[in-house]
C-alpha atoms as a PDB file:
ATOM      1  CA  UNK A   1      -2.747  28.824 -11.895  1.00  0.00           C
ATOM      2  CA  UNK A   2      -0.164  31.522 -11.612  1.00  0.00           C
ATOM      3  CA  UNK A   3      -0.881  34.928  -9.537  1.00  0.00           C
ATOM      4  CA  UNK A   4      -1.254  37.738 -12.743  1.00  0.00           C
ATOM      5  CA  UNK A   5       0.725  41.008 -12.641  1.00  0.00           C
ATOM      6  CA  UNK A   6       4.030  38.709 -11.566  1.00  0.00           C
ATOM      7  CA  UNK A   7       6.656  41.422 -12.171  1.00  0.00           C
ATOM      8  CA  UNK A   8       9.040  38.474 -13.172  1.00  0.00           C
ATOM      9  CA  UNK A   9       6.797  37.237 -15.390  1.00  0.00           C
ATOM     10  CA  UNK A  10       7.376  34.240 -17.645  1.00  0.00           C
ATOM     11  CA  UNK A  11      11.165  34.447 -18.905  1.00  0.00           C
ATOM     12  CA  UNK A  12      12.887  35.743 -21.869  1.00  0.00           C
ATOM     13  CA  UNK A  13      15.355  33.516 -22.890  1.00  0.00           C
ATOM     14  CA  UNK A  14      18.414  35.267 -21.153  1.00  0.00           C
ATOM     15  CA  UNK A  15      16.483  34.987 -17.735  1.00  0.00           C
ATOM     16  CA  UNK A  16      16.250  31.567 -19.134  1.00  0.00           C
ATOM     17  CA  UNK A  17      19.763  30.306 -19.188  1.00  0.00           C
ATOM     18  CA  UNK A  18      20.411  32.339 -16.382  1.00  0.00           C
ATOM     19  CA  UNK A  19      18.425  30.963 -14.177  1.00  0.00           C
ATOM     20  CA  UNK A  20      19.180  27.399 -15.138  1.00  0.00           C
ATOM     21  CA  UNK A  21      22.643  28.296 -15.012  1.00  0.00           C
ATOM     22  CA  UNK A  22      22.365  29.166 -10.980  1.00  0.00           C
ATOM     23  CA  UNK A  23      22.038  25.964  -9.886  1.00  0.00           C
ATOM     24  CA  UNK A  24      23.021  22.675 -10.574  1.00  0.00           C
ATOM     25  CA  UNK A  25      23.612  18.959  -9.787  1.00  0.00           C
ATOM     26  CA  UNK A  26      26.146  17.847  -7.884  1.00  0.00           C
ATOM     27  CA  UNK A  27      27.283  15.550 -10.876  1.00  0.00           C
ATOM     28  CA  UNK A  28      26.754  19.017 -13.285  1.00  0.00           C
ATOM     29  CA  UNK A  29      23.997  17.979 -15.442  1.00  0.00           C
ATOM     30  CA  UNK A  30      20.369  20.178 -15.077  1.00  0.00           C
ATOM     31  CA  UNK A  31      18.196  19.945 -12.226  1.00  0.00           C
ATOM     32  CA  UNK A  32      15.593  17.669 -12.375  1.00  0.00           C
ATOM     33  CA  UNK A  33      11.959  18.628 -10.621  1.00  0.00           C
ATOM     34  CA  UNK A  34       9.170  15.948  -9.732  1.00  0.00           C
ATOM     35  CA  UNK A  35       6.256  17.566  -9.836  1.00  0.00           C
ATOM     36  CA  UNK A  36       3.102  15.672  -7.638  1.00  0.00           C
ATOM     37  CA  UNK A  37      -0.087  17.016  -8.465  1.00  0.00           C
ATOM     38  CA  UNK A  38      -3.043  15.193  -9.593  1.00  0.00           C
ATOM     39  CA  UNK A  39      -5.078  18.344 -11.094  1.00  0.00           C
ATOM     40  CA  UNK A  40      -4.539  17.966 -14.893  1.00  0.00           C
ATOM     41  CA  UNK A  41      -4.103  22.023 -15.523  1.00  0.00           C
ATOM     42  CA  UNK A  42      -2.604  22.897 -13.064  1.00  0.00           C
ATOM     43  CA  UNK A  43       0.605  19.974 -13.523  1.00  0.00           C
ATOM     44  CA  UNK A  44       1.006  20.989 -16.990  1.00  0.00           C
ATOM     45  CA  UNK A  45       1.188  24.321 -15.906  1.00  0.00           C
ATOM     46  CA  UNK A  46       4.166  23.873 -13.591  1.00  0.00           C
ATOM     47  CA  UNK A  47       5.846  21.198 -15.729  1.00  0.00           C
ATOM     48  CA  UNK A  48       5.804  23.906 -18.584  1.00  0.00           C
ATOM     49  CA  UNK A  49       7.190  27.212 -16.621  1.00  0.00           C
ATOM     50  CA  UNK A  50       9.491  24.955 -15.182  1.00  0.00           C
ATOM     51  CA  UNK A  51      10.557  24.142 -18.568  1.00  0.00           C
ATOM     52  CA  UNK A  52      10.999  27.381 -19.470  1.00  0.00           C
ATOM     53  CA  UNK A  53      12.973  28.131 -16.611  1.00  0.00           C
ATOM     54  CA  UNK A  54      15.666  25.899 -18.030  1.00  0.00           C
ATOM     55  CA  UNK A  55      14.877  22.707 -16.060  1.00  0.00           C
ATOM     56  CA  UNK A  56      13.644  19.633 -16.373  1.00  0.00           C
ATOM     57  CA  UNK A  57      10.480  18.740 -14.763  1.00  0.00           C
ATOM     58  CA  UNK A  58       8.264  15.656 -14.713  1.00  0.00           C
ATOM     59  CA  UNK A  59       4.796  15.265 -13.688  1.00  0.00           C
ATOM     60  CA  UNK A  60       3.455  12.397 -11.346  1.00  0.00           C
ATOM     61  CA  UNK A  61      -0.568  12.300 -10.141  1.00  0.00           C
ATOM     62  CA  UNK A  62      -0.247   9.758  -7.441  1.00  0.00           C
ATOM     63  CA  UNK A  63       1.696   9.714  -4.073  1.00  0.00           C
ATOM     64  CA  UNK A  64       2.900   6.103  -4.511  1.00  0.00           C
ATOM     65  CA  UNK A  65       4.571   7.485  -7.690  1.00  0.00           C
ATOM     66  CA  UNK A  66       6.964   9.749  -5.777  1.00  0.00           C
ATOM     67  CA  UNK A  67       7.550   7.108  -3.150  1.00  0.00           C
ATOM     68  CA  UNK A  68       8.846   4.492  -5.995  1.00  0.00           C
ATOM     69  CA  UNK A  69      10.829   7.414  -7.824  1.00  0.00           C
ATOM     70  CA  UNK A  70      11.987   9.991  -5.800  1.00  0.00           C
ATOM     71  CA  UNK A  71      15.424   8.976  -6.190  1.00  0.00           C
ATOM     72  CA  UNK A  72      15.065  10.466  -9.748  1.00  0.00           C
ATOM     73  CA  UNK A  73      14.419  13.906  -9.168  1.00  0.00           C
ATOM     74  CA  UNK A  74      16.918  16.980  -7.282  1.00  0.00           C
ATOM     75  CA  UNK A  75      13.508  18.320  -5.952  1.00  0.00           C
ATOM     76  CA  UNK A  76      10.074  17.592  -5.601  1.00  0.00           C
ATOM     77  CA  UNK A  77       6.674  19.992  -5.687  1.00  0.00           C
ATOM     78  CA  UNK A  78       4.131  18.198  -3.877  1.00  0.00           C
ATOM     79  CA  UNK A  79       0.118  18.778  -3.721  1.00  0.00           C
ATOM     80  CA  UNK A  80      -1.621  17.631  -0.665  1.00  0.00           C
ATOM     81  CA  UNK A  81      -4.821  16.768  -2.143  1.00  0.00           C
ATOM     82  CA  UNK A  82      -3.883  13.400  -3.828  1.00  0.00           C
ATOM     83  CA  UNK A  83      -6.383  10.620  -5.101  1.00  0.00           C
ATOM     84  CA  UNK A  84      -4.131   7.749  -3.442  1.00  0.00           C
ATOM     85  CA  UNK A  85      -4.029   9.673   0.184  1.00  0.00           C
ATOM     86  CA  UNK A  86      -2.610  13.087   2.061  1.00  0.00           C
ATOM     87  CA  UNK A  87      -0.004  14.373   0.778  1.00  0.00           C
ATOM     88  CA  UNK A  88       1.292  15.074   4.388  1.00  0.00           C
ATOM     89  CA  UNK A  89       0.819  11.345   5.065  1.00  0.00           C
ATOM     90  CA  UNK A  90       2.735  10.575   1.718  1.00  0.00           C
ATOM     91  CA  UNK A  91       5.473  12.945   2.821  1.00  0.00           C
ATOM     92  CA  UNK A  92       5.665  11.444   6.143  1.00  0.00           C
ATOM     93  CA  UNK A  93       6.705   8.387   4.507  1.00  0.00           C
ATOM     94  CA  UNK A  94       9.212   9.933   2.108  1.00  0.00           C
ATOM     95  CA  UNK A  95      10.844  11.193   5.172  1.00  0.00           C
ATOM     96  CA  UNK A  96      11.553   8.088   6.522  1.00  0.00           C
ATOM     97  CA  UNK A  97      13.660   7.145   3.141  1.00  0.00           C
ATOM     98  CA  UNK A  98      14.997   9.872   1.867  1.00  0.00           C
ATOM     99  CA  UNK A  99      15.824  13.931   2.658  1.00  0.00           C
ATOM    100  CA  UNK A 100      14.930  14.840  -1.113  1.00  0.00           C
ATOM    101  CA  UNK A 101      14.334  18.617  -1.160  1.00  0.00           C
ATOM    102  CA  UNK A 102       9.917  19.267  -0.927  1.00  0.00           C
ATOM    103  CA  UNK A 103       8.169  22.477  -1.423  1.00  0.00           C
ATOM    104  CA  UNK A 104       4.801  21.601  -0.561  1.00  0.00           C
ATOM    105  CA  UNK A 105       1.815  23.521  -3.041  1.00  0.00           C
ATOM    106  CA  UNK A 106      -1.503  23.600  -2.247  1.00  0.00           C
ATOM    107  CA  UNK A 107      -4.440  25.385  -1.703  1.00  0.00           C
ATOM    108  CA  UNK A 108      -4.436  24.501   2.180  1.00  0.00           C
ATOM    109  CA  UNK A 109      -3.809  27.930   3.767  1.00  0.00           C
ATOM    110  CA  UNK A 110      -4.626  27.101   7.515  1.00  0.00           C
ATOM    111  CA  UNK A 111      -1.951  27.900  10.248  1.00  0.00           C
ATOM    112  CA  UNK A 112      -2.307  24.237  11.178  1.00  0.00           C
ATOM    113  CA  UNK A 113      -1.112  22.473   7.578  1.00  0.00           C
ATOM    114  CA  UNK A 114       1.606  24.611   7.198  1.00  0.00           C
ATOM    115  CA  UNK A 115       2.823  24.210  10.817  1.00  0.00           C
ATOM    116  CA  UNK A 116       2.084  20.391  10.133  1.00  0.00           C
ATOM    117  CA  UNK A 117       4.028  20.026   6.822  1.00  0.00           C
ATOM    118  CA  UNK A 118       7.104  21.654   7.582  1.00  0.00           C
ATOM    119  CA  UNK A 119       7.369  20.059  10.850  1.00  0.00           C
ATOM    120  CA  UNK A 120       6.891  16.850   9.186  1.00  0.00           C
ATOM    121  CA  UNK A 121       9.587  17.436   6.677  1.00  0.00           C
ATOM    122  CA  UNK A 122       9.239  19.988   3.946  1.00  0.00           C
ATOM    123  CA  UNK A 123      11.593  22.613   3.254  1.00  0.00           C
ATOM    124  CA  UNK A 124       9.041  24.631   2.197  1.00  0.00           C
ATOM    125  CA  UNK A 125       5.360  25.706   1.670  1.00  0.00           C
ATOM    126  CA  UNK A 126       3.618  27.608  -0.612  1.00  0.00           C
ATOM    127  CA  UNK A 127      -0.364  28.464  -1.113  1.00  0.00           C
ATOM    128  CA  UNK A 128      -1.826  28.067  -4.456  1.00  0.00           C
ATOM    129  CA  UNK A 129      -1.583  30.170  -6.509  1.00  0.00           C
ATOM    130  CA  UNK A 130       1.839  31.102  -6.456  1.00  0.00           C
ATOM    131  CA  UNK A 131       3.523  33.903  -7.906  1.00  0.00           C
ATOM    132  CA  UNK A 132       5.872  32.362 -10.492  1.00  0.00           C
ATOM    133  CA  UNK A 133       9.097  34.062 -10.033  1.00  0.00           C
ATOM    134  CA  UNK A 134       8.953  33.152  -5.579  1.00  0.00           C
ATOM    135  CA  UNK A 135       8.454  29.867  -6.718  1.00  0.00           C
ATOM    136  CA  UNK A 136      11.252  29.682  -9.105  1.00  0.00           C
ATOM    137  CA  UNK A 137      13.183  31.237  -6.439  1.00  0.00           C
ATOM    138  CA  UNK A 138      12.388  29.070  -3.674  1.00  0.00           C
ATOM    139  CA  UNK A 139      12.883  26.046  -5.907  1.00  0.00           C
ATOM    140  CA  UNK A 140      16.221  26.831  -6.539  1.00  0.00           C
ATOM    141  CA  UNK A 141      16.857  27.906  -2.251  1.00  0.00           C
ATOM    142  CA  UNK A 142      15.898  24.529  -1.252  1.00  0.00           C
ATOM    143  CA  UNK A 143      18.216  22.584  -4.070  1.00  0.00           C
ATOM    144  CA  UNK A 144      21.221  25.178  -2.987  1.00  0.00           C
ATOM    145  CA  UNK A 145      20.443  24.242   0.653  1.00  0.00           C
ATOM    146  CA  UNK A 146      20.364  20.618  -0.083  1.00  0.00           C
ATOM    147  CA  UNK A 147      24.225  20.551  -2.356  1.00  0.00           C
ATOM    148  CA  UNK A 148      25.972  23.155  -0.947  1.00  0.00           C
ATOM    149  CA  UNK A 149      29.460  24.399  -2.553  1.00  0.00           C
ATOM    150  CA  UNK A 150      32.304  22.263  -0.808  1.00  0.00           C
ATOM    151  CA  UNK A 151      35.291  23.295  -1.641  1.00  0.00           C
ATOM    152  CA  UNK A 152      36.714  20.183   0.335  1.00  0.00           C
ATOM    153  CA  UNK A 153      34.343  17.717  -1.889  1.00  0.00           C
ATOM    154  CA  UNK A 154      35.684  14.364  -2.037  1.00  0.00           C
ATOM    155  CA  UNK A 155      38.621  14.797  -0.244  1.00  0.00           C
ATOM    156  CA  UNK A 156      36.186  15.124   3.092  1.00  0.00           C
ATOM    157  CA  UNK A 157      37.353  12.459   5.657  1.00  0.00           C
ATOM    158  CA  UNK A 158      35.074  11.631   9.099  1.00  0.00           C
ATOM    159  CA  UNK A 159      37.744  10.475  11.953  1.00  0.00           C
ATOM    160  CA  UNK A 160      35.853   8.450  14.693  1.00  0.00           C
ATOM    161  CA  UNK A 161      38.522   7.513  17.426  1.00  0.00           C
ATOM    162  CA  UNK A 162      40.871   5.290  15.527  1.00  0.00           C
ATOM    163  CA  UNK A 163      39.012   4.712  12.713  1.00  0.00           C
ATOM    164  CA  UNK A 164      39.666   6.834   9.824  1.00  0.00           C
ATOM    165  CA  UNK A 165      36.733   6.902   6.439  1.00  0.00           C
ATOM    166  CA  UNK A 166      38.075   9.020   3.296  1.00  0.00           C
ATOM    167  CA  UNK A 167      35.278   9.320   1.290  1.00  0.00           C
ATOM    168  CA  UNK A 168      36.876  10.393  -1.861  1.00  0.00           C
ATOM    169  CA  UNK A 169      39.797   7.089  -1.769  1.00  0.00           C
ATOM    170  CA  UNK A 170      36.834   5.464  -0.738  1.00  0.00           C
ATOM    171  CA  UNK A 171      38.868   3.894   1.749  1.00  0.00           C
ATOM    172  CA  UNK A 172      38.684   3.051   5.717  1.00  0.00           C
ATOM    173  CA  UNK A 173      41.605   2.718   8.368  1.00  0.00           C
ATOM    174  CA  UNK A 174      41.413   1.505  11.466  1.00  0.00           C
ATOM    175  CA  UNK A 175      44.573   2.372  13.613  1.00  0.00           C
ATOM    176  CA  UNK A 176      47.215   2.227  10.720  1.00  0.00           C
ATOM    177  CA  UNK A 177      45.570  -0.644   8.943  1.00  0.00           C
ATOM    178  CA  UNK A 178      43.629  -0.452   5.661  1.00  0.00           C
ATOM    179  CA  UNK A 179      40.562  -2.533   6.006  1.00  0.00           C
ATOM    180  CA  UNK A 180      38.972  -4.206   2.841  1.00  0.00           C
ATOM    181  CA  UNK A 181      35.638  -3.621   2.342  1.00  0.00           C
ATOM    182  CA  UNK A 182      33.135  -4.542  -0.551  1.00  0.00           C
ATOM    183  CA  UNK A 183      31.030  -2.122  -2.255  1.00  0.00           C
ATOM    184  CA  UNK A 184      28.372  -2.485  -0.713  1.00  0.00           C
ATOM    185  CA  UNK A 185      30.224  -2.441   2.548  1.00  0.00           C
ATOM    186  CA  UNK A 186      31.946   0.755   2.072  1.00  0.00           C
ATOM    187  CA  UNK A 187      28.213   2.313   0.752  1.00  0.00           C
ATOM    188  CA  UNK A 188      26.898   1.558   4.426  1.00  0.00           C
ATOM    189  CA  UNK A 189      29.185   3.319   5.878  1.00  0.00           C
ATOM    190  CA  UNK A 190      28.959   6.186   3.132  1.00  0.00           C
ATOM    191  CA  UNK A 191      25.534   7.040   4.603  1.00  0.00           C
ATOM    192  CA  UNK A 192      26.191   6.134   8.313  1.00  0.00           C
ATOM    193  CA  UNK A 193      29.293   8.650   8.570  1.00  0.00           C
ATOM    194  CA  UNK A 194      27.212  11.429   6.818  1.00  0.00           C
ATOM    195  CA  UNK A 195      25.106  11.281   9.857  1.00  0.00           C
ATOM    196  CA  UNK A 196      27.463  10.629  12.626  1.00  0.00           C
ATOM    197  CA  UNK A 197      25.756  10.202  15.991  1.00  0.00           C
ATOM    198  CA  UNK A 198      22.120  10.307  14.371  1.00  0.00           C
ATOM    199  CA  UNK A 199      20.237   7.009  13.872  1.00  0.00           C
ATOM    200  CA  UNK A 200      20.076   6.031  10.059  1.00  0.00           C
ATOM    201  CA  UNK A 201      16.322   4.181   9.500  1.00  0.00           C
ATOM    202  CA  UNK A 202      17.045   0.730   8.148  1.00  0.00           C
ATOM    203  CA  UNK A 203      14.519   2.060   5.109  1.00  0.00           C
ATOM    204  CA  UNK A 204      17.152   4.998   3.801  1.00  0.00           C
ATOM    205  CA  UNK A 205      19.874   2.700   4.118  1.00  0.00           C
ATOM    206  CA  UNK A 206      17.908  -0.022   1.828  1.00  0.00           C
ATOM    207  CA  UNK A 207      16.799   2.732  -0.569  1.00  0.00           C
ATOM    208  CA  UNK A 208      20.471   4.500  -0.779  1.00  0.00           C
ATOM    209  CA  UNK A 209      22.368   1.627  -1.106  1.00  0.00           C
ATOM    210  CA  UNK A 210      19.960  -1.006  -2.819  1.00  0.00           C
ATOM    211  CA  UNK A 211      17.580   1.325  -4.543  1.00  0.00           C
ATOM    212  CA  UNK A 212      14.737   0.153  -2.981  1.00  0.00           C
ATOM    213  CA  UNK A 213      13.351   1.045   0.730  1.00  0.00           C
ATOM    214  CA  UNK A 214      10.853  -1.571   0.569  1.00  0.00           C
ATOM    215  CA  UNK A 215      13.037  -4.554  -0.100  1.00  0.00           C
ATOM    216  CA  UNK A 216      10.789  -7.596   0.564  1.00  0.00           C
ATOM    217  CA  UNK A 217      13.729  -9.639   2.708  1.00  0.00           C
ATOM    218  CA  UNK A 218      15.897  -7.179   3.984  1.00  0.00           C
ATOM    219  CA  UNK A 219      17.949  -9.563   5.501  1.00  0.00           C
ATOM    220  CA  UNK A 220      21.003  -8.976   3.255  1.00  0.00           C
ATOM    221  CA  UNK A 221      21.611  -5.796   5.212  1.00  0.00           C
ATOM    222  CA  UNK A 222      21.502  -7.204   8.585  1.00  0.00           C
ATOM    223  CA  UNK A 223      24.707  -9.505   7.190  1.00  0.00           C
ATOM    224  CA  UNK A 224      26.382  -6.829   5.585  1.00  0.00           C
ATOM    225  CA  UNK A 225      26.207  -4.772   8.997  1.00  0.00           C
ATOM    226  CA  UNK A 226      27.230  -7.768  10.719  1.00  0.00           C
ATOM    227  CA  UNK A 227      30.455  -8.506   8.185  1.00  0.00           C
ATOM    228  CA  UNK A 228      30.887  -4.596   8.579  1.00  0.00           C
ATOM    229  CA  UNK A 229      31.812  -4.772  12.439  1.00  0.00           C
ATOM    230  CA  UNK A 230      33.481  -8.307  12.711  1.00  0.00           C
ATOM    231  CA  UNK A 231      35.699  -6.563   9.567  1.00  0.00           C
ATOM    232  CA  UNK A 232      36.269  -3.007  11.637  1.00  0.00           C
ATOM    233  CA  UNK A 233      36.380  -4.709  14.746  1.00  0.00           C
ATOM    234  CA  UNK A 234      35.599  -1.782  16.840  1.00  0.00           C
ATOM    235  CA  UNK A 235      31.983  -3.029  19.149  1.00  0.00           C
ATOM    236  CA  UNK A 236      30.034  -0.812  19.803  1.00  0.00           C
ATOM    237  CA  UNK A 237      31.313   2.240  16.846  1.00  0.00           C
ATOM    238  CA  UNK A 238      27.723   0.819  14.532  1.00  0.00           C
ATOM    239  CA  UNK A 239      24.969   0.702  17.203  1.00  0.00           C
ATOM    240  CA  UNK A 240      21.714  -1.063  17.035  1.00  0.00           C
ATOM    241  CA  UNK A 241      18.774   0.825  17.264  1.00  0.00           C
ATOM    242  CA  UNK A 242      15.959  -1.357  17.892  1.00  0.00           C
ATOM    243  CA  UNK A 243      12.749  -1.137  15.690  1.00  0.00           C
ATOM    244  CA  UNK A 244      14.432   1.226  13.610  1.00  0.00           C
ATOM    245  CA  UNK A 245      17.700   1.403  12.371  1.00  0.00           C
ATOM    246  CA  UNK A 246      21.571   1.831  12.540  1.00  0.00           C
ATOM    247  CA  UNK A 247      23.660   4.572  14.400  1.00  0.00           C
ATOM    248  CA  UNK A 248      27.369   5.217  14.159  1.00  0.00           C
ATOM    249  CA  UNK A 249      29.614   6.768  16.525  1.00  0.00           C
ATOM    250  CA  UNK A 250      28.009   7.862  19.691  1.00  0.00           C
END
């Protein structure tokens, strides 16, 4: 599974809690892997050096399992050879919900997959077999790269003209008034603002603020964008993008 002669080898146990200790969650608590690979031995093998490493890793065999359950994992390791379709296929769709950290592993070594995946969204890509310590290492790259240190943290605010979001009050101005919102409401704008100027699929904003891309009716977010703008009164500041999604700011 592993390359042999790995000069990091498997680690002793204060490589252990070092390594776990290098990284974490943004709410503090260990990193969590998803691990999608349908090949029995080689699954356990990554959920267990994983384990070793400090973290905590869980193993999935089916594409459709990481599309349900992403949201429960800081990173993901993803096979391409899966028995419900391509894994490039299946990450194409996880990129339209969510920006979830993938290293892509597989045994798929042609200029033209690896050009493929990483255009189509994964951080990374790795050829089987894998040395274990790069892997570890890369792992831990993308999850750094996906929560960097801010200093700032919730005290960040995003100022569009007149209208003012703090995201750690959890509170929006407009002008020098304070304008109600629900929860929900203030959660739309949450992941709008974190993409200012970029259009927001109407799938990620489903899955981040409902839990669920693939909401049967989505009309309950069509209302709550519509009580959103007659409430901020600013036309124009969350744009429609047709067939797709939501945009704010210009």
């Amino acid at each position: 599974m592993f390359v042999t002669g790995d000069a990091a080898g498997r680690p002793n146990s204060a490589r252990n809690a070092e390594s776990a200790a290098g990284i974490g969650s943004p709410e503090g608590r260990r990193i969590r892997f998803g691990v999608v690979e349908d090949d029995d031995d080689v699954g356990d093998a990554l959920v267990e050096v994983l384990e070793e490493y400090g973290y905590r890793a869980e193993r999935k065999t089916r594409g459709a399992d990481l599309l349900l359950g992403h949201r429960n994992y800081d990173a993901v390791i993803l096979d391409l050879g899966l028995p419900d379709g391509d894994g490039l296929d299946i990450l194409r769709k996880l990129r339209e919900v969510s920006s979830v950290p993938v290293v892509v592993l597989t045994a798929r070594d042609d200029e033209r997959s690896v050009v493929r995946g990483l255009r189509i969204g994964a951080d990374d890509y790795l050829v089987k077999p894998p040395r274990v310590a790069e892997l570890i290492a890369r792992l831990e790259a993308v999850v750094r790269r996906a929560n960097p240190i801010d200093h700032a943290g919730a005290d960040r605010v995003v100022v569009t003209g007149d209208v003012r979001v703090d995201l750690g009050a959890r509170e929006v101005t407009v002008g020098d008034s304070r304008v109600d919102l629900t929860q929900k409401e203030f959660e739309l704008v949450e992941v709008l603002v974190g993409r200012p100027g970029c259009a927001v699929s109407r799938e990620m904003l489903m899955d981040q603020v409902w839990g669920d891309a693939f909401l049967a009716v989505s009309r309950s977010l069509d209302v709550h964008i519509s009580t959103l703008r007659h409430k901020l009164g600013r036309p124009g500041l969350i744009t429609t993008i047709r067939g797709f999604g939501y945009r704010w700011g210009s």
